[in-house]
Protein backbone atom coordinates (compact mmCIF):
# COMPACT_ATOMS: atom_id res chain seq x y z
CA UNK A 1 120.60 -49.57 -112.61
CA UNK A 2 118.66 -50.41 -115.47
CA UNK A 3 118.86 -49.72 -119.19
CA UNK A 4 116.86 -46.81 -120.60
CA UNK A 5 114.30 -47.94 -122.64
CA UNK A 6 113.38 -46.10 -126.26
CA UNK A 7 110.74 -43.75 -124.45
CA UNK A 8 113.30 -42.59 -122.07
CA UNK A 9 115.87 -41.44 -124.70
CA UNK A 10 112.79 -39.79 -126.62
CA UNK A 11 112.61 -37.41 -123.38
CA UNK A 12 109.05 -37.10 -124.56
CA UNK A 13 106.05 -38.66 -122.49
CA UNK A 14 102.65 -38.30 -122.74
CA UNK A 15 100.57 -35.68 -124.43
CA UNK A 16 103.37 -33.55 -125.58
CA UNK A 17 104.61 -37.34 -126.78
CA UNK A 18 101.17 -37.56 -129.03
CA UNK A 19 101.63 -34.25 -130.59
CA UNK A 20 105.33 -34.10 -131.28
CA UNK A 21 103.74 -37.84 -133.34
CA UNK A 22 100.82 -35.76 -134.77
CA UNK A 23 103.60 -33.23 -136.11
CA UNK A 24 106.10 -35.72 -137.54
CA UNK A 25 102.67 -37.60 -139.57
CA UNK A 26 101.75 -34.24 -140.56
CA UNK A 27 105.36 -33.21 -142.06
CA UNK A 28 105.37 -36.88 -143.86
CA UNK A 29 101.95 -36.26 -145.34
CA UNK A 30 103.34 -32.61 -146.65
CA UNK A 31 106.98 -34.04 -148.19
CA UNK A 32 105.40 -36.85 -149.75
CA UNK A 33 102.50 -34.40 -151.26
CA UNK A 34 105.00 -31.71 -151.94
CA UNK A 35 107.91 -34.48 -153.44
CA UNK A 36 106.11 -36.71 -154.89
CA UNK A 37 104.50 -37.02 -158.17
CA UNK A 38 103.02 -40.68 -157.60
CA UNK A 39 101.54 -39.62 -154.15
CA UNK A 40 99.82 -36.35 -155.79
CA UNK A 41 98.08 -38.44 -158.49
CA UNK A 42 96.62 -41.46 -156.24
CA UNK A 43 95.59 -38.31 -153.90
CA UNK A 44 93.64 -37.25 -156.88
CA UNK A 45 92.42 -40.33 -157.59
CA UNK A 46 91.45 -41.33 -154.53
CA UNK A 47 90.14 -38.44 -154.07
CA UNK A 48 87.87 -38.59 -156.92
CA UNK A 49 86.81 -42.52 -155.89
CA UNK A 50 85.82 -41.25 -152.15
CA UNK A 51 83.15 -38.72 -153.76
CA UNK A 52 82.22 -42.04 -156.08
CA UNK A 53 81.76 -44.31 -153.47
CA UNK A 54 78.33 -41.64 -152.50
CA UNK A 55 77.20 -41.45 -155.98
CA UNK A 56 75.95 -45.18 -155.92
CA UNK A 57 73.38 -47.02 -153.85
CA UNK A 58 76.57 -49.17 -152.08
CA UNK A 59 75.49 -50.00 -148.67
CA UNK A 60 77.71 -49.04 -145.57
CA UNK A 61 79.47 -52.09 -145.81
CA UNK A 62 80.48 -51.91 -149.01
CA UNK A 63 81.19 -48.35 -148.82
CA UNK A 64 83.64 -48.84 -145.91
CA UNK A 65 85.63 -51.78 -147.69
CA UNK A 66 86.04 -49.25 -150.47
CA UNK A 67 87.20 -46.37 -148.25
CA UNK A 68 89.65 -48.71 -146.69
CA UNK A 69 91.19 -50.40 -149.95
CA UNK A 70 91.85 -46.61 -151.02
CA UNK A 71 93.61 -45.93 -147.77
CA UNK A 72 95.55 -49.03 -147.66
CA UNK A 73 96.63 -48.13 -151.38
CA UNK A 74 98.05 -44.17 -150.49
CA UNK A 75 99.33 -46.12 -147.09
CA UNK A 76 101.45 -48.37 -149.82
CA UNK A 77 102.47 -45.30 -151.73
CA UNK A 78 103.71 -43.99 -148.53
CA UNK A 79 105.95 -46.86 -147.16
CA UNK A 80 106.92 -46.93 -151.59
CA UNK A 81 108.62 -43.11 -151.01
CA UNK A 82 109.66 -43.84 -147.74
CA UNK A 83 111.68 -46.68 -148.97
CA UNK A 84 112.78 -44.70 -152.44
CA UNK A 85 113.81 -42.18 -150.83
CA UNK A 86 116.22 -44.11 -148.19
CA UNK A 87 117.18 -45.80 -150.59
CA UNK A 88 118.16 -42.66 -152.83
CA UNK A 89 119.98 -41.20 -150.03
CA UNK A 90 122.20 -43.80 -149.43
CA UNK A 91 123.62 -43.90 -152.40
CA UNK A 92 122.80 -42.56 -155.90
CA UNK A 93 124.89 -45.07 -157.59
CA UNK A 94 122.90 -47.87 -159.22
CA UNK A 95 122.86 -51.30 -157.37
CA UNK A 96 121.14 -54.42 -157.24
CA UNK A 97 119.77 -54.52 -153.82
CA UNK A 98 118.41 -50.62 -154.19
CA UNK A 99 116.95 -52.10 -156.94
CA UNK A 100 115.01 -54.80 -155.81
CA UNK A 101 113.43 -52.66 -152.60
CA UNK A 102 112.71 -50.07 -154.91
CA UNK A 103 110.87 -52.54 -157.29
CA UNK A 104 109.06 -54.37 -154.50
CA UNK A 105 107.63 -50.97 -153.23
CA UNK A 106 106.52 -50.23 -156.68
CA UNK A 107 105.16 -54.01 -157.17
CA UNK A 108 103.36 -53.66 -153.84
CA UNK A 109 101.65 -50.49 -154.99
CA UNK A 110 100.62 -52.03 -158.06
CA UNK A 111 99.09 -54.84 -156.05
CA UNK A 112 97.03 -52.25 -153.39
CA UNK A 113 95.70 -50.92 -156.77
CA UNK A 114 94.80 -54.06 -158.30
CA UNK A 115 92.86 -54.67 -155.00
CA UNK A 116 90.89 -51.09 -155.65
CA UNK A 117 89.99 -51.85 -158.96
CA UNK A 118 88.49 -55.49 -158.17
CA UNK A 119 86.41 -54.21 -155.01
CA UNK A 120 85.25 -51.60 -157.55
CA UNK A 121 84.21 -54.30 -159.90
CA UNK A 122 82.40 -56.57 -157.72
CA UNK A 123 80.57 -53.47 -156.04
CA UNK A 124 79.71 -52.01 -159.58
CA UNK A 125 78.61 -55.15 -160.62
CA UNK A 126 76.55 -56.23 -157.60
């Protein structure tokens, strides 16, 4: 007999598979929106930078590298609270360790954003 594999134990298969995953992504999208302040404000921003990116003569591919260095930034902020709050559950004591994965998430963050605002640059300045 062999050993049940990760999709077995799921019990889920298929299309009812795909939408139990649709449900799950849409949850995460509403607990980060709804718990965190961080997420809220790059939404805004973001927000804000995808009506931008139509307001100037940027060709398509400039437009799409823009699109998609905004996305990979609110993609960082999500794996950032996903690791805060793990981290926060665990323990609420303060400890080195905690520490550093919280920093890193924040430090890679800061780095997604750096990347926005030097596309932004060289397109504005093209």
């Amino acid at each position: 007999m062999s050993e049940p594999n990760a999709a077995d134990l799921k019990g889920k298969r298929g299309l009812r598979r795909i939408l139990n995953a649709a449900g799950y992504s849409k949850d995460g999208l509403a607990a980060a929106y709804r718990h965190e302040a961080a997420f809220r404000q790059l939404v805004l921003l973001h927000g804000v930078l995808f009506a931008a990116v139509w307001c100037f003569d940027f060709d398509a591919a400039v437009r799409m590298v823009l699109v998609g260095a905004s996305f990979v930034s609110l993609i960082t902020e999500l794996f950032n609270s996903a690791v805060e709050a793990v981290v926060d559950d665990i323990s609420p004591e303060i400890r080195p360790l905690a520490k550093r994965a919280k920093d890193i998430g924040s430090a890679a963050q800061m780095v997604a954003l750096v990347m926005v605002a030097v596309l932004w640059l060289i397109a504005l300045s093209d």
